[in-house]
C-alpha atoms as a PDB file:
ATOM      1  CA  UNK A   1       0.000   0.000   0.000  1.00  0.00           C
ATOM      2  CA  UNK A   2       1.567   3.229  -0.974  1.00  0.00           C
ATOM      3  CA  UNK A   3       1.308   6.123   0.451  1.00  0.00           C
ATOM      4  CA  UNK A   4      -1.601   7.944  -1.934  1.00  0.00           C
ATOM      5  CA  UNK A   5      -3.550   5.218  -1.190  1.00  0.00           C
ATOM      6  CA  UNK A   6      -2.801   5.653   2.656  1.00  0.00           C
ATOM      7  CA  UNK A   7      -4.194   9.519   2.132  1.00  0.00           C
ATOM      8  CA  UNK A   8      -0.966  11.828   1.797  1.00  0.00           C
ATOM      9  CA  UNK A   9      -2.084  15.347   0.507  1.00  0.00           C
ATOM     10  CA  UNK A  10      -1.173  17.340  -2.199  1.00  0.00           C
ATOM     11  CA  UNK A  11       2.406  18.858  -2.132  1.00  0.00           C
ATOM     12  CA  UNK A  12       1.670  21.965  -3.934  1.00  0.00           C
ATOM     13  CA  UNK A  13       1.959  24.781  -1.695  1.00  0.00           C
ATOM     14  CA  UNK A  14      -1.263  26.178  -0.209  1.00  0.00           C
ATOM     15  CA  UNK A  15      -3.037  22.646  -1.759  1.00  0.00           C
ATOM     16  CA  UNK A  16      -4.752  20.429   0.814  1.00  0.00           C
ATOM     17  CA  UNK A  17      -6.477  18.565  -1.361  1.00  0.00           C
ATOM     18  CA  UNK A  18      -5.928  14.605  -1.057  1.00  0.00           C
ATOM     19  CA  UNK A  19      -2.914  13.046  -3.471  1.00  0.00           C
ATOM     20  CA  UNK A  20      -3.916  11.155  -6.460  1.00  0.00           C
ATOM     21  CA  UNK A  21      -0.140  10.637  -8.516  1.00  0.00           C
ATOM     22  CA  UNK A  22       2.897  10.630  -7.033  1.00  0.00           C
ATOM     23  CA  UNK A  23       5.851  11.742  -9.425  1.00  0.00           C
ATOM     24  CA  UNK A  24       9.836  12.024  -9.058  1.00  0.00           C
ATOM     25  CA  UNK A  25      10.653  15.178  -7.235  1.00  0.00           C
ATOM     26  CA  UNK A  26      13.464  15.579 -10.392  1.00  0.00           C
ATOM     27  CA  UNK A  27       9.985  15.564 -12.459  1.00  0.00           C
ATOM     28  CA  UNK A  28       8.314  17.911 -10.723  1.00  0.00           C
ATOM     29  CA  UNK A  29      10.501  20.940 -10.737  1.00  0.00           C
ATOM     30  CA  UNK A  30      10.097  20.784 -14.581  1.00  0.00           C
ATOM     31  CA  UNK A  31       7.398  23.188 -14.196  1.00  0.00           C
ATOM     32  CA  UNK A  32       7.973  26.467 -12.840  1.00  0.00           C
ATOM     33  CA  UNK A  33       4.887  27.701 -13.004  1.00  0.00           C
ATOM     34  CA  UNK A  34       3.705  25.495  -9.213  1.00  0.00           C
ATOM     35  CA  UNK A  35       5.900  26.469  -6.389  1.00  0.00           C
ATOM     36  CA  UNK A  36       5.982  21.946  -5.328  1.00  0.00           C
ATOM     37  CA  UNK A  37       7.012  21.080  -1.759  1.00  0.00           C
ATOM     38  CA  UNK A  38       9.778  18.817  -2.688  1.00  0.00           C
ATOM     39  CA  UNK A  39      11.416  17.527   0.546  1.00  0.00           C
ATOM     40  CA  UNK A  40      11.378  13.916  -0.146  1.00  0.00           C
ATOM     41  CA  UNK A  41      12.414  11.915  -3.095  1.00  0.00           C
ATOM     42  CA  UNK A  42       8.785  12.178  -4.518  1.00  0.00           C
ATOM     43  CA  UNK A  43       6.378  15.001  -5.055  1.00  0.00           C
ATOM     44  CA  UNK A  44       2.420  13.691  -4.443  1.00  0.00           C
ATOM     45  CA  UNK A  45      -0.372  16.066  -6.940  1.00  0.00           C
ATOM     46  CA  UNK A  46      -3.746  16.317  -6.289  1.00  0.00           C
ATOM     47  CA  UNK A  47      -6.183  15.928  -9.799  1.00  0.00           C
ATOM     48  CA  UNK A  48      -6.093  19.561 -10.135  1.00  0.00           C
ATOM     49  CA  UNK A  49      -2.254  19.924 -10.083  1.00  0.00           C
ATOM     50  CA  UNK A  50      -1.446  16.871 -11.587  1.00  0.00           C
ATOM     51  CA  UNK A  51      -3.856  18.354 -15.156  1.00  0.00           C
ATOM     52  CA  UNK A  52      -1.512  21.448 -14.768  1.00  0.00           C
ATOM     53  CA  UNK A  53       1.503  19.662 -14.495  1.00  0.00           C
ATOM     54  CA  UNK A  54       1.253  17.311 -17.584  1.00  0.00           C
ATOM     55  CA  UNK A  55      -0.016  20.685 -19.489  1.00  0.00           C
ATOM     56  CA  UNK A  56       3.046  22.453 -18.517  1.00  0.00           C
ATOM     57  CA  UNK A  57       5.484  19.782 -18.976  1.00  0.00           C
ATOM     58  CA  UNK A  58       4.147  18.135 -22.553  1.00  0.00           C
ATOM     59  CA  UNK A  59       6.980  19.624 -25.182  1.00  0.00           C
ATOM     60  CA  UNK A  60       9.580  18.303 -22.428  1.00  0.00           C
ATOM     61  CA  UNK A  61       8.359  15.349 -21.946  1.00  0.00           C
ATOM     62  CA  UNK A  62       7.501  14.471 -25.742  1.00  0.00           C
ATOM     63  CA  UNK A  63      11.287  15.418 -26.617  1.00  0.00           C
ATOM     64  CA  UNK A  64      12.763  12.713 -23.739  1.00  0.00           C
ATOM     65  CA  UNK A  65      10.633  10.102 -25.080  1.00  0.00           C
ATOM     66  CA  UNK A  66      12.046  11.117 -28.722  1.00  0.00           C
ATOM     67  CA  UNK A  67      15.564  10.963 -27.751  1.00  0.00           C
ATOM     68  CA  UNK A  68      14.819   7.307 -26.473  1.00  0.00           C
ATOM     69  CA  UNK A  69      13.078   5.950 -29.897  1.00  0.00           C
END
Protein backbone atom coordinates (compact mmCIF):
# COMPACT_ATOMS: atom_id res chain seq x y z
CA UNK A 1 0.00 0.00 0.00
CA UNK A 2 1.57 3.23 -0.97
CA UNK A 3 1.31 6.12 0.45
CA UNK A 4 -1.60 7.94 -1.93
CA UNK A 5 -3.55 5.22 -1.19
CA UNK A 6 -2.80 5.65 2.66
CA UNK A 7 -4.19 9.52 2.13
CA UNK A 8 -0.97 11.83 1.80
CA UNK A 9 -2.08 15.35 0.51
CA UNK A 10 -1.17 17.34 -2.20
CA UNK A 11 2.41 18.86 -2.13
CA UNK A 12 1.67 21.97 -3.93
CA UNK A 13 1.96 24.78 -1.70
CA UNK A 14 -1.26 26.18 -0.21
CA UNK A 15 -3.04 22.65 -1.76
CA UNK A 16 -4.75 20.43 0.81
CA UNK A 17 -6.48 18.56 -1.36
CA UNK A 18 -5.93 14.60 -1.06
CA UNK A 19 -2.91 13.05 -3.47
CA UNK A 20 -3.92 11.15 -6.46
CA UNK A 21 -0.14 10.64 -8.52
CA UNK A 22 2.90 10.63 -7.03
CA UNK A 23 5.85 11.74 -9.42
CA UNK A 24 9.84 12.02 -9.06
CA UNK A 25 10.65 15.18 -7.24
CA UNK A 26 13.46 15.58 -10.39
CA UNK A 27 9.99 15.56 -12.46
CA UNK A 28 8.31 17.91 -10.72
CA UNK A 29 10.50 20.94 -10.74
CA UNK A 30 10.10 20.78 -14.58
CA UNK A 31 7.40 23.19 -14.20
CA UNK A 32 7.97 26.47 -12.84
CA UNK A 33 4.89 27.70 -13.00
CA UNK A 34 3.71 25.49 -9.21
CA UNK A 35 5.90 26.47 -6.39
CA UNK A 36 5.98 21.95 -5.33
CA UNK A 37 7.01 21.08 -1.76
CA UNK A 38 9.78 18.82 -2.69
CA UNK A 39 11.42 17.53 0.55
CA UNK A 40 11.38 13.92 -0.15
CA UNK A 41 12.41 11.91 -3.10
CA UNK A 42 8.79 12.18 -4.52
CA UNK A 43 6.38 15.00 -5.05
CA UNK A 44 2.42 13.69 -4.44
CA UNK A 45 -0.37 16.07 -6.94
CA UNK A 46 -3.75 16.32 -6.29
CA UNK A 47 -6.18 15.93 -9.80
CA UNK A 48 -6.09 19.56 -10.13
CA UNK A 49 -2.25 19.92 -10.08
CA UNK A 50 -1.45 16.87 -11.59
CA UNK A 51 -3.86 18.35 -15.16
CA UNK A 52 -1.51 21.45 -14.77
CA UNK A 53 1.50 19.66 -14.50
CA UNK A 54 1.25 17.31 -17.58
CA UNK A 55 -0.02 20.69 -19.49
CA UNK A 56 3.05 22.45 -18.52
CA UNK A 57 5.48 19.78 -18.98
CA UNK A 58 4.15 18.14 -22.55
CA UNK A 59 6.98 19.62 -25.18
CA UNK A 60 9.58 18.30 -22.43
CA UNK A 61 8.36 15.35 -21.95
CA UNK A 62 7.50 14.47 -25.74
CA UNK A 63 11.29 15.42 -26.62
CA UNK A 64 12.76 12.71 -23.74
CA UNK A 65 10.63 10.10 -25.08
CA UNK A 66 12.05 11.12 -28.72
CA UNK A 67 15.56 10.96 -27.75
CA UNK A 68 14.82 7.31 -26.47
CA UNK A 69 13.08 5.95 -29.90
Amino acid sequence: MGRVEKGVHCSVQGCDNSAERSISSSKASMAGDLVINTSNKRAYLCRQHYKEWKKATKDDRENERARWA
